[in-house]
PDB file of N, CA and C in Angstrom:
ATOM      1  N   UNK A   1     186.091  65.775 126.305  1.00  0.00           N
ATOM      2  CA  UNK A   1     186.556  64.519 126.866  1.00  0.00           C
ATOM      3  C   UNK A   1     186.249  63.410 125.863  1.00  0.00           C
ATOM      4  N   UNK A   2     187.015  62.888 125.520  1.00  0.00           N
ATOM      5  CA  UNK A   2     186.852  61.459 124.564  1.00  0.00           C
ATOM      6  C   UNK A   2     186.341  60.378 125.029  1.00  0.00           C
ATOM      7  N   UNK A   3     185.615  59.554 124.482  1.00  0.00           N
ATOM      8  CA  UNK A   3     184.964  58.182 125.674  1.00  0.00           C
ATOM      9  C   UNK A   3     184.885  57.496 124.374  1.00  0.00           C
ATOM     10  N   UNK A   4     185.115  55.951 124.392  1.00  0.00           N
ATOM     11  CA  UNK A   4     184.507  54.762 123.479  1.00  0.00           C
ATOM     12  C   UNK A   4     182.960  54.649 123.998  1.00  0.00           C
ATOM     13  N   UNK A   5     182.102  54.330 123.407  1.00  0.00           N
ATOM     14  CA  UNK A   5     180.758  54.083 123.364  1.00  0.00           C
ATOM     15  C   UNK A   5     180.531  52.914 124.314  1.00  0.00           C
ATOM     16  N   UNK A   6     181.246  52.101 123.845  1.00  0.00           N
ATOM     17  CA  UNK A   6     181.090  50.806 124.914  1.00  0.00           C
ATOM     18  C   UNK A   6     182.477  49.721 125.112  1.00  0.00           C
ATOM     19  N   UNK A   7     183.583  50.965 125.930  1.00  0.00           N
ATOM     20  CA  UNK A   7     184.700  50.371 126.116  1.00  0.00           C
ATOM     21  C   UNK A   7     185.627  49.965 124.791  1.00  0.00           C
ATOM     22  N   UNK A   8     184.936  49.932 123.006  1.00  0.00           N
ATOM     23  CA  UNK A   8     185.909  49.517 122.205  1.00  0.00           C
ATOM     24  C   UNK A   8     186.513  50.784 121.461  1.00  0.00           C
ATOM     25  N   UNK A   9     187.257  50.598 121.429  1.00  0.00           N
ATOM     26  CA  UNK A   9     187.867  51.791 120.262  1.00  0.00           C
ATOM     27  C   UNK A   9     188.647  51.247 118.847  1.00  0.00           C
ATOM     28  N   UNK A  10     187.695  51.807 117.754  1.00  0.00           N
ATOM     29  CA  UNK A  10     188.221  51.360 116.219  1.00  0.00           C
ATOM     30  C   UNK A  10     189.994  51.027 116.029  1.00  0.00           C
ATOM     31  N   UNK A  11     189.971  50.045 115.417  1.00  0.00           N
ATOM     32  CA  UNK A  11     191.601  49.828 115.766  1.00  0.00           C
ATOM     33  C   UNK A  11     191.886  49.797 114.067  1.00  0.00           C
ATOM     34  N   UNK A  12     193.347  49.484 113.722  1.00  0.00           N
ATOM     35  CA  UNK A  12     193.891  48.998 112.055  1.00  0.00           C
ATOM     36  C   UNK A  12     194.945  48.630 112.861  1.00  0.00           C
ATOM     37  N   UNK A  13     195.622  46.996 112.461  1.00  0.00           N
ATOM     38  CA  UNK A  13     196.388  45.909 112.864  1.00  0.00           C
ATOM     39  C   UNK A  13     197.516  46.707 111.892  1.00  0.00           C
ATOM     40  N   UNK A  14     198.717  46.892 112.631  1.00  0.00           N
ATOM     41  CA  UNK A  14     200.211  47.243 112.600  1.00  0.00           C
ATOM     42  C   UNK A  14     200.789  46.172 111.313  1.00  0.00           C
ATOM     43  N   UNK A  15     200.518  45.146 112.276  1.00  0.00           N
ATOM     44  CA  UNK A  15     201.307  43.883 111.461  1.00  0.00           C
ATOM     45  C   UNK A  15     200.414  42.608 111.451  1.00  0.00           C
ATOM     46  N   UNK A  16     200.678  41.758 110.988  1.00  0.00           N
ATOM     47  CA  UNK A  16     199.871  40.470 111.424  1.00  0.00           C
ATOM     48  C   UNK A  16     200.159  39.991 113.057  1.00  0.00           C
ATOM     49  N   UNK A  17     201.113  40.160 113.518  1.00  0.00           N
ATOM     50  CA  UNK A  17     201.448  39.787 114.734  1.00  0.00           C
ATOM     51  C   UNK A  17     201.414  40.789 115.990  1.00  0.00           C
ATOM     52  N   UNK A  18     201.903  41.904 115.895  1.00  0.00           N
ATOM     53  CA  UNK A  18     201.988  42.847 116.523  1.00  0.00           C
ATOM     54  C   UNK A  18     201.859  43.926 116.362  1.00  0.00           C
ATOM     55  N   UNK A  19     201.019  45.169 117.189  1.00  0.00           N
ATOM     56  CA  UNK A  19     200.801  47.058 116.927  1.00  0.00           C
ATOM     57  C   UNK A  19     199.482  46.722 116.715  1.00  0.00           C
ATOM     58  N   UNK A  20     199.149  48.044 117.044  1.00  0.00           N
ATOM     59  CA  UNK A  20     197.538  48.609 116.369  1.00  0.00           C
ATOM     60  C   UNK A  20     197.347  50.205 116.758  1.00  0.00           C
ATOM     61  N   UNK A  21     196.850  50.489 115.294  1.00  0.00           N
ATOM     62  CA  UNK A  21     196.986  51.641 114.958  1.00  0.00           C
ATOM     63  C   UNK A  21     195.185  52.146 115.731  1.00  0.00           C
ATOM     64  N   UNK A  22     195.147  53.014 116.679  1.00  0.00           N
ATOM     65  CA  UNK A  22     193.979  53.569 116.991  1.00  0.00           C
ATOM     66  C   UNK A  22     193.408  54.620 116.360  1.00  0.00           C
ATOM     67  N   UNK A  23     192.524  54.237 115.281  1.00  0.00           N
ATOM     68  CA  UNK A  23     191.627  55.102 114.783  1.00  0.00           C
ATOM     69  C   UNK A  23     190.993  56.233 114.951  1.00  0.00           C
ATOM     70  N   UNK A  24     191.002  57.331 115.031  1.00  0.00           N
ATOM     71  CA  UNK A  24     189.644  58.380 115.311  1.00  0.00           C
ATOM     72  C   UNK A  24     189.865  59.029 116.726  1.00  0.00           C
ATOM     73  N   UNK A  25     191.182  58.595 117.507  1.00  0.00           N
ATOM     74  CA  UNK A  25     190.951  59.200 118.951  1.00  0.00           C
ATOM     75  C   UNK A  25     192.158  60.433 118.586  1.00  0.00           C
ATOM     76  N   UNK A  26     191.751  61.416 119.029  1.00  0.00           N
ATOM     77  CA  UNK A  26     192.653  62.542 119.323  1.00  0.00           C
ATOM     78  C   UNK A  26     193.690  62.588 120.572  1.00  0.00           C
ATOM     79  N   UNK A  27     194.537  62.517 120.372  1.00  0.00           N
ATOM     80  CA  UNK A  27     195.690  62.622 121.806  1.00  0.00           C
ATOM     81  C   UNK A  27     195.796  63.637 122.347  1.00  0.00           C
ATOM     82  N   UNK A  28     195.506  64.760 121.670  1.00  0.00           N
ATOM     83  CA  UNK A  28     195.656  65.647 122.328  1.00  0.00           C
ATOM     84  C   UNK A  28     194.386  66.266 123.342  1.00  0.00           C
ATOM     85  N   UNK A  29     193.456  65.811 123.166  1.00  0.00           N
ATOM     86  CA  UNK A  29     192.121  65.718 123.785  1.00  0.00           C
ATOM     87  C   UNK A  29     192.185  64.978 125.169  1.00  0.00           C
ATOM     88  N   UNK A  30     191.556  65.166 126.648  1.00  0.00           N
ATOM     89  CA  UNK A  30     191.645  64.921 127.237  1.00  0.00           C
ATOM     90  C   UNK A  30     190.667  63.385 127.325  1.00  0.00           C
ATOM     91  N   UNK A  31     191.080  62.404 127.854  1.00  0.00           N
ATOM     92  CA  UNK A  31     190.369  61.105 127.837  1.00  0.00           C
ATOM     93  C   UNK A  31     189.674  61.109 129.533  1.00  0.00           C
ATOM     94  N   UNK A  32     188.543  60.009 129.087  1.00  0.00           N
ATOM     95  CA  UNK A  32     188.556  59.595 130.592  1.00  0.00           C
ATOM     96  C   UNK A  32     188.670  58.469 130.655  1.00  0.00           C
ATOM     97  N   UNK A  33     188.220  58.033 131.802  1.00  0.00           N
ATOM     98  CA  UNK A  33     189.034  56.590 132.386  1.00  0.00           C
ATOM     99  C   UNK A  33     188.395  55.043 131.873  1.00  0.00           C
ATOM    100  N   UNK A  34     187.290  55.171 131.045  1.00  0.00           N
ATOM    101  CA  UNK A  34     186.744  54.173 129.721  1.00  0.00           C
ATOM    102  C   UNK A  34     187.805  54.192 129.086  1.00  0.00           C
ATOM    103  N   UNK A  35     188.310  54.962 128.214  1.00  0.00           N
ATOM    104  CA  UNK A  35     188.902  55.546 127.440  1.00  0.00           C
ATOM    105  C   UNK A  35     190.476  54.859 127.480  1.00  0.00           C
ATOM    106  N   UNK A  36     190.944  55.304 129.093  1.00  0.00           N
ATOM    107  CA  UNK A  36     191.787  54.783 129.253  1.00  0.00           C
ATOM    108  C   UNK A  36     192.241  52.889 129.397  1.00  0.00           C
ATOM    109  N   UNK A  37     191.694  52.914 130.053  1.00  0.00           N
ATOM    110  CA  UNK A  37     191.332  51.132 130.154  1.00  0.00           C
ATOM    111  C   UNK A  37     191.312  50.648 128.777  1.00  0.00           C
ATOM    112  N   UNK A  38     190.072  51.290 127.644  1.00  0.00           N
ATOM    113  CA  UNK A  38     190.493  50.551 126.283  1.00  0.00           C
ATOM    114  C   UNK A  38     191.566  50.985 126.081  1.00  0.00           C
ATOM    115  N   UNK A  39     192.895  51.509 126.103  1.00  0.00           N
ATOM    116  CA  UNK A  39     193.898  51.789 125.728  1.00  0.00           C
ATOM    117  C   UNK A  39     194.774  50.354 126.364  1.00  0.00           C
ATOM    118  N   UNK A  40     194.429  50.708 128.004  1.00  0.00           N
ATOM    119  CA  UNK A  40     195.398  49.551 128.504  1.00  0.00           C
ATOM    120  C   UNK A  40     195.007  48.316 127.701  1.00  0.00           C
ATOM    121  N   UNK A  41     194.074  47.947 127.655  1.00  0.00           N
ATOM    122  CA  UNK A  41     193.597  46.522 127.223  1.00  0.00           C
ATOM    123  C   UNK A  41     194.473  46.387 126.174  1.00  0.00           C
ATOM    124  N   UNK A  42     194.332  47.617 124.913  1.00  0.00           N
ATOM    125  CA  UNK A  42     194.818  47.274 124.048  1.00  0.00           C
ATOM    126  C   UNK A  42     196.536  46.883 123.980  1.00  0.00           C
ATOM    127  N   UNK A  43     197.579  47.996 124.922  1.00  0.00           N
ATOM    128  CA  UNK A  43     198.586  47.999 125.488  1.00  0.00           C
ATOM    129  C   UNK A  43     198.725  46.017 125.265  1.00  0.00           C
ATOM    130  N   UNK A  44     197.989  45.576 126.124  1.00  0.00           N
ATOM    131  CA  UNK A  44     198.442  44.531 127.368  1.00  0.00           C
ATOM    132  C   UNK A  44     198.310  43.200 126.023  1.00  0.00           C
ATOM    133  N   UNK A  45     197.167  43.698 124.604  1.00  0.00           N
ATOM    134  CA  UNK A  45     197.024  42.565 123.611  1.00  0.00           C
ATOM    135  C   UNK A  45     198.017  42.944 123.002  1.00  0.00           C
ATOM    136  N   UNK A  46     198.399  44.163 121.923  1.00  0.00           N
ATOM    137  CA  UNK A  46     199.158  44.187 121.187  1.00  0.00           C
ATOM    138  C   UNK A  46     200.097  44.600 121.124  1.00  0.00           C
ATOM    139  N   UNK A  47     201.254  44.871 122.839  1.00  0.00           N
ATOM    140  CA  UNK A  47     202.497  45.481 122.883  1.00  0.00           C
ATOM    141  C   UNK A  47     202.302  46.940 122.738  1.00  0.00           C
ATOM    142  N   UNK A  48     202.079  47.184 120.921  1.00  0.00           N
ATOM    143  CA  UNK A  48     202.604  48.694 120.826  1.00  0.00           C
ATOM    144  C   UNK A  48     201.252  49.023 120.301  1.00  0.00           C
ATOM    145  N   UNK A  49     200.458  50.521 120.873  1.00  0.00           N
ATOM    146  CA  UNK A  49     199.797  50.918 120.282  1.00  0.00           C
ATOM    147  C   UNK A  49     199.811  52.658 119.576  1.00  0.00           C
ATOM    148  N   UNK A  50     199.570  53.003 118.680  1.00  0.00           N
ATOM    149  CA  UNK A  50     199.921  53.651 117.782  1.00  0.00           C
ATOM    150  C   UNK A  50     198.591  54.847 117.326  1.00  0.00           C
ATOM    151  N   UNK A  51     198.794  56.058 118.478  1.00  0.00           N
ATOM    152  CA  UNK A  51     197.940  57.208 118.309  1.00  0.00           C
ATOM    153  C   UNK A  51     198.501  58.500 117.450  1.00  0.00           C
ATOM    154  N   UNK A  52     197.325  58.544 116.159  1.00  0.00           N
ATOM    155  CA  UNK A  52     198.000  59.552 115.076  1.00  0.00           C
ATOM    156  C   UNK A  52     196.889  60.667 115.111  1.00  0.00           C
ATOM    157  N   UNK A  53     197.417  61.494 115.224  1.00  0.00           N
ATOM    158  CA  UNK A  53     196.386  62.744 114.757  1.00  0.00           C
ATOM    159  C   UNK A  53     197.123  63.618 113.835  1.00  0.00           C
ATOM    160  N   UNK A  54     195.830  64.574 113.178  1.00  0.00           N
ATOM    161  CA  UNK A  54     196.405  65.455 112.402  1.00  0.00           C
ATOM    162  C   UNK A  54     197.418  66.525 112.572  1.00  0.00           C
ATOM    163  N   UNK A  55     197.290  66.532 114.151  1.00  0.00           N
ATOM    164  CA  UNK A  55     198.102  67.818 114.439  1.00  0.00           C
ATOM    165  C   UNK A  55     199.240  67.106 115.880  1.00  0.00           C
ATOM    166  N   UNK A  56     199.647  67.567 115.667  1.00  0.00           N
ATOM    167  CA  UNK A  56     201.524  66.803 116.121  1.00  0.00           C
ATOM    168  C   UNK A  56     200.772  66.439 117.968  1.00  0.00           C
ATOM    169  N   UNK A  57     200.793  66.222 118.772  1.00  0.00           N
ATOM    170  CA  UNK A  57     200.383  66.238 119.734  1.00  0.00           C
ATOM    171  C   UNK A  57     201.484  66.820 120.583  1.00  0.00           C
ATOM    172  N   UNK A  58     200.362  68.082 121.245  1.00  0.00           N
ATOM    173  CA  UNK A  58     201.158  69.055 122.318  1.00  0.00           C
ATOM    174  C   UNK A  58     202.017  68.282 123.118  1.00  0.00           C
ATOM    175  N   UNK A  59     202.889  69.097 124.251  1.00  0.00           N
ATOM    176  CA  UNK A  59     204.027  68.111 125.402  1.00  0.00           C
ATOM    177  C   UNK A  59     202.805  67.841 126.241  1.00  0.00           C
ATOM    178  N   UNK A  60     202.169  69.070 126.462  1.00  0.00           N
ATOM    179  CA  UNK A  60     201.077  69.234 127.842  1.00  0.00           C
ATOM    180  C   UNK A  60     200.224  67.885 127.459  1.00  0.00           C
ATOM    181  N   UNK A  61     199.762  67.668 126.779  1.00  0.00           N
ATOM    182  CA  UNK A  61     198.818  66.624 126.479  1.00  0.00           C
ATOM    183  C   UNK A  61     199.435  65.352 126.592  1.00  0.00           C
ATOM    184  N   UNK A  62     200.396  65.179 126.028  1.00  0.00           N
ATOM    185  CA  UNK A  62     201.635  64.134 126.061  1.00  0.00           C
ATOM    186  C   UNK A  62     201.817  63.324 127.142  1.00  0.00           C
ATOM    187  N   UNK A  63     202.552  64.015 128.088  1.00  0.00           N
ATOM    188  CA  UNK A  63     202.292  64.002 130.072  1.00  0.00           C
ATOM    189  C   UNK A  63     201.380  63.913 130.392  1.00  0.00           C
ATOM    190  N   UNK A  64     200.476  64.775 130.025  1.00  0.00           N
ATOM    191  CA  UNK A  64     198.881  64.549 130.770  1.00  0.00           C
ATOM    192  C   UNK A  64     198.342  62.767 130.799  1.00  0.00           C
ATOM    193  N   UNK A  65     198.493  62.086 129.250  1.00  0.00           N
ATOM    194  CA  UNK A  65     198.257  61.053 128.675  1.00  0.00           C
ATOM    195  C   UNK A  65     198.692  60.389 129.611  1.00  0.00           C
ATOM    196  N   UNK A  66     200.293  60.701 129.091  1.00  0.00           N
ATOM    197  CA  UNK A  66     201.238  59.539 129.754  1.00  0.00           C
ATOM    198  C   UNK A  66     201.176  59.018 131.701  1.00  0.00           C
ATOM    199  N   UNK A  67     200.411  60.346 132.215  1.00  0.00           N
ATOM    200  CA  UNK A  67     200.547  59.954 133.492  1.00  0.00           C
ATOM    201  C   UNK A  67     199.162  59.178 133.747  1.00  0.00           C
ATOM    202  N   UNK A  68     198.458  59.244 133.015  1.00  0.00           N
ATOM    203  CA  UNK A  68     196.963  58.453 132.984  1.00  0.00           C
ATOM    204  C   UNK A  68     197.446  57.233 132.963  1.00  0.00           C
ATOM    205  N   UNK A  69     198.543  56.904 132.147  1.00  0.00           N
ATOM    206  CA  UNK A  69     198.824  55.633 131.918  1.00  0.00           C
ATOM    207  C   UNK A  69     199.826  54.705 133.003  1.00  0.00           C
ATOM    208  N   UNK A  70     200.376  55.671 133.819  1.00  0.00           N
ATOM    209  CA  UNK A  70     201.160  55.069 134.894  1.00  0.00           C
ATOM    210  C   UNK A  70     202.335  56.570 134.716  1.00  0.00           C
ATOM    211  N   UNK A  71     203.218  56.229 135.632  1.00  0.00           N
ATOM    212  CA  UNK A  71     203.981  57.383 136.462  1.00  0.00           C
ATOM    213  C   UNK A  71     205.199  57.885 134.652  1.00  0.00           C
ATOM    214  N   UNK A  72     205.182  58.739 134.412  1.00  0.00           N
ATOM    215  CA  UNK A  72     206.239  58.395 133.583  1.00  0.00           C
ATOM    216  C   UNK A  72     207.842  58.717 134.158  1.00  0.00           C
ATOM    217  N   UNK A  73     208.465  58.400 133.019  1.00  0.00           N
ATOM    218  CA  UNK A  73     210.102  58.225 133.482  1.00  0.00           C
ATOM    219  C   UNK A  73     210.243  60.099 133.111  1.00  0.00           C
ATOM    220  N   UNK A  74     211.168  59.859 134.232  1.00  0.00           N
ATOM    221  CA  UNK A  74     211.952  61.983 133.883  1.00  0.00           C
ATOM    222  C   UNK A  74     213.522  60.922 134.289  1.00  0.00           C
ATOM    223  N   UNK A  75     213.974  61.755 132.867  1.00  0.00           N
ATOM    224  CA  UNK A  75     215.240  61.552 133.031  1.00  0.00           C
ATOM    225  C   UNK A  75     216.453  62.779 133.690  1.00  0.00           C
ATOM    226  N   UNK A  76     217.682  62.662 134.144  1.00  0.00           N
ATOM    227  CA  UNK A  76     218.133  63.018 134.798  1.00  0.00           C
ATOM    228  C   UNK A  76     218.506  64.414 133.781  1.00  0.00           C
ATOM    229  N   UNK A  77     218.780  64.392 132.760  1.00  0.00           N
ATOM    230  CA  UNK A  77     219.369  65.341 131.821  1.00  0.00           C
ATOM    231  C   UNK A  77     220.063  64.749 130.333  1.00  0.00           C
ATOM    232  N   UNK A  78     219.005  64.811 129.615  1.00  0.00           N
ATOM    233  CA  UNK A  78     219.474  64.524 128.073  1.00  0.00           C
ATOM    234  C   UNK A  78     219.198  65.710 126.898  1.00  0.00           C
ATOM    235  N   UNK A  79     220.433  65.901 126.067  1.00  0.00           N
ATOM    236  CA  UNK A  79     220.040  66.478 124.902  1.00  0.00           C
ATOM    237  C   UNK A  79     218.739  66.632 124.664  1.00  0.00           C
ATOM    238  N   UNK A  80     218.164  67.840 124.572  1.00  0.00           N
ATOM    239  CA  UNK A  80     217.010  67.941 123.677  1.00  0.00           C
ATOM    240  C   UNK A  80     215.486  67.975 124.327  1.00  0.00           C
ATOM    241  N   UNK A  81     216.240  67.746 125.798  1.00  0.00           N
ATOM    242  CA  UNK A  81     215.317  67.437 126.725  1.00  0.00           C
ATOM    243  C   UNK A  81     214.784  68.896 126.851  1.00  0.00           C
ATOM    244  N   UNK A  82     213.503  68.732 126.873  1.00  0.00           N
ATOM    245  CA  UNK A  82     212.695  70.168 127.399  1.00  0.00           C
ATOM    246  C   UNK A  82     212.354  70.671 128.632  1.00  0.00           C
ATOM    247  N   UNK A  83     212.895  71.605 129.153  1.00  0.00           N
ATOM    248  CA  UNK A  83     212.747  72.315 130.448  1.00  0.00           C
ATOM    249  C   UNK A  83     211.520  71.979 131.315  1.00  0.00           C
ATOM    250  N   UNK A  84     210.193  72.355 130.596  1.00  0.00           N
ATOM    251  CA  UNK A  84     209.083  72.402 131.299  1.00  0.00           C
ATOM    252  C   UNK A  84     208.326  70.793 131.789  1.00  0.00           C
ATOM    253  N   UNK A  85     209.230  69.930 130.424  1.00  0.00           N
ATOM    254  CA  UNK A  85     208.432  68.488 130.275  1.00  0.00           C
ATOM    255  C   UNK A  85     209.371  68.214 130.837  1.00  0.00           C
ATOM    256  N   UNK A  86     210.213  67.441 131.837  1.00  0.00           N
ATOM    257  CA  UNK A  86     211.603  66.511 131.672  1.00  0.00           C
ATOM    258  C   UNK A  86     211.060  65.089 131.454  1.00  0.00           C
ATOM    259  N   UNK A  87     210.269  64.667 131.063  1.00  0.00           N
ATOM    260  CA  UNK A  87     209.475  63.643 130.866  1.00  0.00           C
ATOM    261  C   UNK A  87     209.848  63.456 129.407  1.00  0.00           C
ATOM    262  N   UNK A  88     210.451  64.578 128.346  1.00  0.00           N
ATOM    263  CA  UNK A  88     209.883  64.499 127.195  1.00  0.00           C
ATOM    264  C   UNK A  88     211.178  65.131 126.213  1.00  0.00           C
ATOM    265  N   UNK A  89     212.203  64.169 125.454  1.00  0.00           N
ATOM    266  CA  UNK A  89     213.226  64.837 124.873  1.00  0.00           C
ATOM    267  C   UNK A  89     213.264  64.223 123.338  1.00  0.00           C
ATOM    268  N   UNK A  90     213.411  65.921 122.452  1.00  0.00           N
ATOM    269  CA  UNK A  90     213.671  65.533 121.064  1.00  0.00           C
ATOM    270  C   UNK A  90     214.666  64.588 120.701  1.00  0.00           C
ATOM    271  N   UNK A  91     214.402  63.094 120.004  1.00  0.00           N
ATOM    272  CA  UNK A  91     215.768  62.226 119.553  1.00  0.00           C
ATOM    273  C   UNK A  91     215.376  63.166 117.926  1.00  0.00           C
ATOM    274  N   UNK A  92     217.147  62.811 117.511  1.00  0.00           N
ATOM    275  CA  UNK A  92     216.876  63.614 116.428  1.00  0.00           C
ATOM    276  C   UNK A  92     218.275  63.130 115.645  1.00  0.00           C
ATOM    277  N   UNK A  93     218.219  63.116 113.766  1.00  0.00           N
ATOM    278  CA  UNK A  93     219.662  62.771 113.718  1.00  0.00           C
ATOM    279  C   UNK A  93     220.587  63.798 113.078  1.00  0.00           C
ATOM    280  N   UNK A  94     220.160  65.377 114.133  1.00  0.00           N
ATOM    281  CA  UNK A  94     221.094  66.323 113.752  1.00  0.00           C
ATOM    282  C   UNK A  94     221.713  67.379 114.742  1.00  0.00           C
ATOM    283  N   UNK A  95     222.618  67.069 115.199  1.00  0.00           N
ATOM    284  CA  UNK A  95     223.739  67.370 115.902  1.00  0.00           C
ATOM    285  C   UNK A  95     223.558  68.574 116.284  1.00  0.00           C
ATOM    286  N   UNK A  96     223.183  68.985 117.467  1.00  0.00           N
ATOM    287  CA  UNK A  96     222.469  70.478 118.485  1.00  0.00           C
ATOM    288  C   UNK A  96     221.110  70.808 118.321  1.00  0.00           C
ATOM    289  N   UNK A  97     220.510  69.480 117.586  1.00  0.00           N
ATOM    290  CA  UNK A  97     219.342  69.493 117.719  1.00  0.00           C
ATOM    291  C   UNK A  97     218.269  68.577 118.269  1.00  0.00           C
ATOM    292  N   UNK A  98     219.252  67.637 119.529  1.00  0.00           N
ATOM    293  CA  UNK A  98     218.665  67.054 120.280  1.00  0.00           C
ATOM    294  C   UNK A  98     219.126  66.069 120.518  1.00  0.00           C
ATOM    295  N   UNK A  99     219.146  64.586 121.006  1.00  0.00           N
ATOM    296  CA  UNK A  99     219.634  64.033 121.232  1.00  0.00           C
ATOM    297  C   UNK A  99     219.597  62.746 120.044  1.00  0.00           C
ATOM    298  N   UNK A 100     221.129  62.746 119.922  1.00  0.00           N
ATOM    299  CA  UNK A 100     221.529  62.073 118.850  1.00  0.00           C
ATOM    300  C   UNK A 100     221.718  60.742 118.887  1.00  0.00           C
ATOM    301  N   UNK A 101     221.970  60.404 119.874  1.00  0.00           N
ATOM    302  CA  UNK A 101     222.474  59.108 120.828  1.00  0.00           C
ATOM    303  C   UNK A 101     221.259  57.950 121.352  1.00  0.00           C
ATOM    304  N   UNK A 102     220.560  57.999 120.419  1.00  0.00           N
ATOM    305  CA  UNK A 102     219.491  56.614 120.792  1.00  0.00           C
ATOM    306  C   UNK A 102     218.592  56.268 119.106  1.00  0.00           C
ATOM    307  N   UNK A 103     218.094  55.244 119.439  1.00  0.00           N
ATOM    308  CA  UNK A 103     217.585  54.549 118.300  1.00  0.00           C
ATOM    309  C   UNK A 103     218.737  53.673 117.119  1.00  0.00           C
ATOM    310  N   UNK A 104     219.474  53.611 118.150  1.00  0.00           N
ATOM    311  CA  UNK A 104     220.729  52.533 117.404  1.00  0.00           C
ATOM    312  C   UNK A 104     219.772  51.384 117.080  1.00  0.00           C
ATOM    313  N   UNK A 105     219.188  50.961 117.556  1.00  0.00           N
ATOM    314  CA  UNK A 105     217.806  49.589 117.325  1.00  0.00           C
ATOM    315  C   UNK A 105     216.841  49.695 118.310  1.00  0.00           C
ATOM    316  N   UNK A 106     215.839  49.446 118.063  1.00  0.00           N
ATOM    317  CA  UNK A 106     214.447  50.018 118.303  1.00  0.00           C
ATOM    318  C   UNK A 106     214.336  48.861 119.682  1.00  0.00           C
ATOM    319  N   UNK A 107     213.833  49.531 120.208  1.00  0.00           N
ATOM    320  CA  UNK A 107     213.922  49.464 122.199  1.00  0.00           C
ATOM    321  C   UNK A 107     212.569  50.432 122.780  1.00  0.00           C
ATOM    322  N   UNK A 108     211.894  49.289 124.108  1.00  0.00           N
ATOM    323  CA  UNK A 108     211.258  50.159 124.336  1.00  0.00           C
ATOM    324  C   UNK A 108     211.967  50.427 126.033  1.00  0.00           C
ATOM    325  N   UNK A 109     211.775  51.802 126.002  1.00  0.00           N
ATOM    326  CA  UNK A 109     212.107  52.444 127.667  1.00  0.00           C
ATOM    327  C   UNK A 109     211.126  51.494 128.549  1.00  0.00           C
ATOM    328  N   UNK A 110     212.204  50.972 129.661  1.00  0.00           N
ATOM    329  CA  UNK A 110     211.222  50.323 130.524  1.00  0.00           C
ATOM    330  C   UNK A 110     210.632  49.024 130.665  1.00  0.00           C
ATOM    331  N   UNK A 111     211.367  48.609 129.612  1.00  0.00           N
ATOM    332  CA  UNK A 111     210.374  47.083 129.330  1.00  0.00           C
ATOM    333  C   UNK A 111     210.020  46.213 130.233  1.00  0.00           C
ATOM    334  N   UNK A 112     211.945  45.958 130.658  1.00  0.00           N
ATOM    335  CA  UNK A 112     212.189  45.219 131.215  1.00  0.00           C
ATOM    336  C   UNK A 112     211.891  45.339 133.049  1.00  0.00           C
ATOM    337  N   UNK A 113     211.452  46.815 132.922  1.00  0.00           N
ATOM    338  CA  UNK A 113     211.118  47.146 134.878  1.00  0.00           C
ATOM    339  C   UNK A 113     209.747  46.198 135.063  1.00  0.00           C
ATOM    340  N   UNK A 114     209.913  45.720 136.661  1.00  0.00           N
ATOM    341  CA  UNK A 114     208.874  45.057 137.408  1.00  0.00           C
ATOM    342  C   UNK A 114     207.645  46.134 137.438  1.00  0.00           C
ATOM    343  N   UNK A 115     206.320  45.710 136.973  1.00  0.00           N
ATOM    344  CA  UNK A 115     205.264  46.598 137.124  1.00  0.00           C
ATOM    345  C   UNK A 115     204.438  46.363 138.023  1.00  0.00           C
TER     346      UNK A 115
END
């Protein structure tokens, strides 16, 4: 289980204005709810926050995350979309290999819904 020591977690600033890149936490590792909260916090300061690990992060972990974080979206049926996740579909820019049809300009899912 991953925990910040005292609610902070090491950050590196995206841009001068907006993002932050979270340091040292594994995604694919299960968090708890410290853990989570410094995430929201960070969410709620810098828009986009930005978890890298060495190793690609599983679907299972993905969902797991994502529902920590609030309900996620399952879409009805898209390219590329994976059976087990429907939460979770490859965009991609090669033709039967997932869905080709998004990232015309960078958008986030959801923005605009009442929370």
């Amino acid at each position: 289980m991953t925990s910040p020591k005292d609610n902070t977690l090491a950050t590196r600033a995206l841009t001068p204005h907006l993002g932050v890149q979270v340091l040292h936490l594994d995604p694919n590792k299960p968090m708890d709810d410290t853990t989570i909260q410094a995430l929201e916090d960070l969410i709620d300061t810098h828009q986009i926050v930005l978890l890298k690990s060495a190793d690609p992060i599983d679907k299972a972990a993905q969902v797991a995350l994502t529902r920590q974080l609030g309900e996620p979206w399952k879409y009805e049926y898209v390219p590329g979309q994976y059976r087990d996740y429907p939460e979770i579909f490859k965009v991609t820019n090669q033709q039967g290999d997932g869905f080709t049809n998004t990232g015309q300009a960078w958008h986030s899912d959801g923005s605009s819904e009442c929370i």
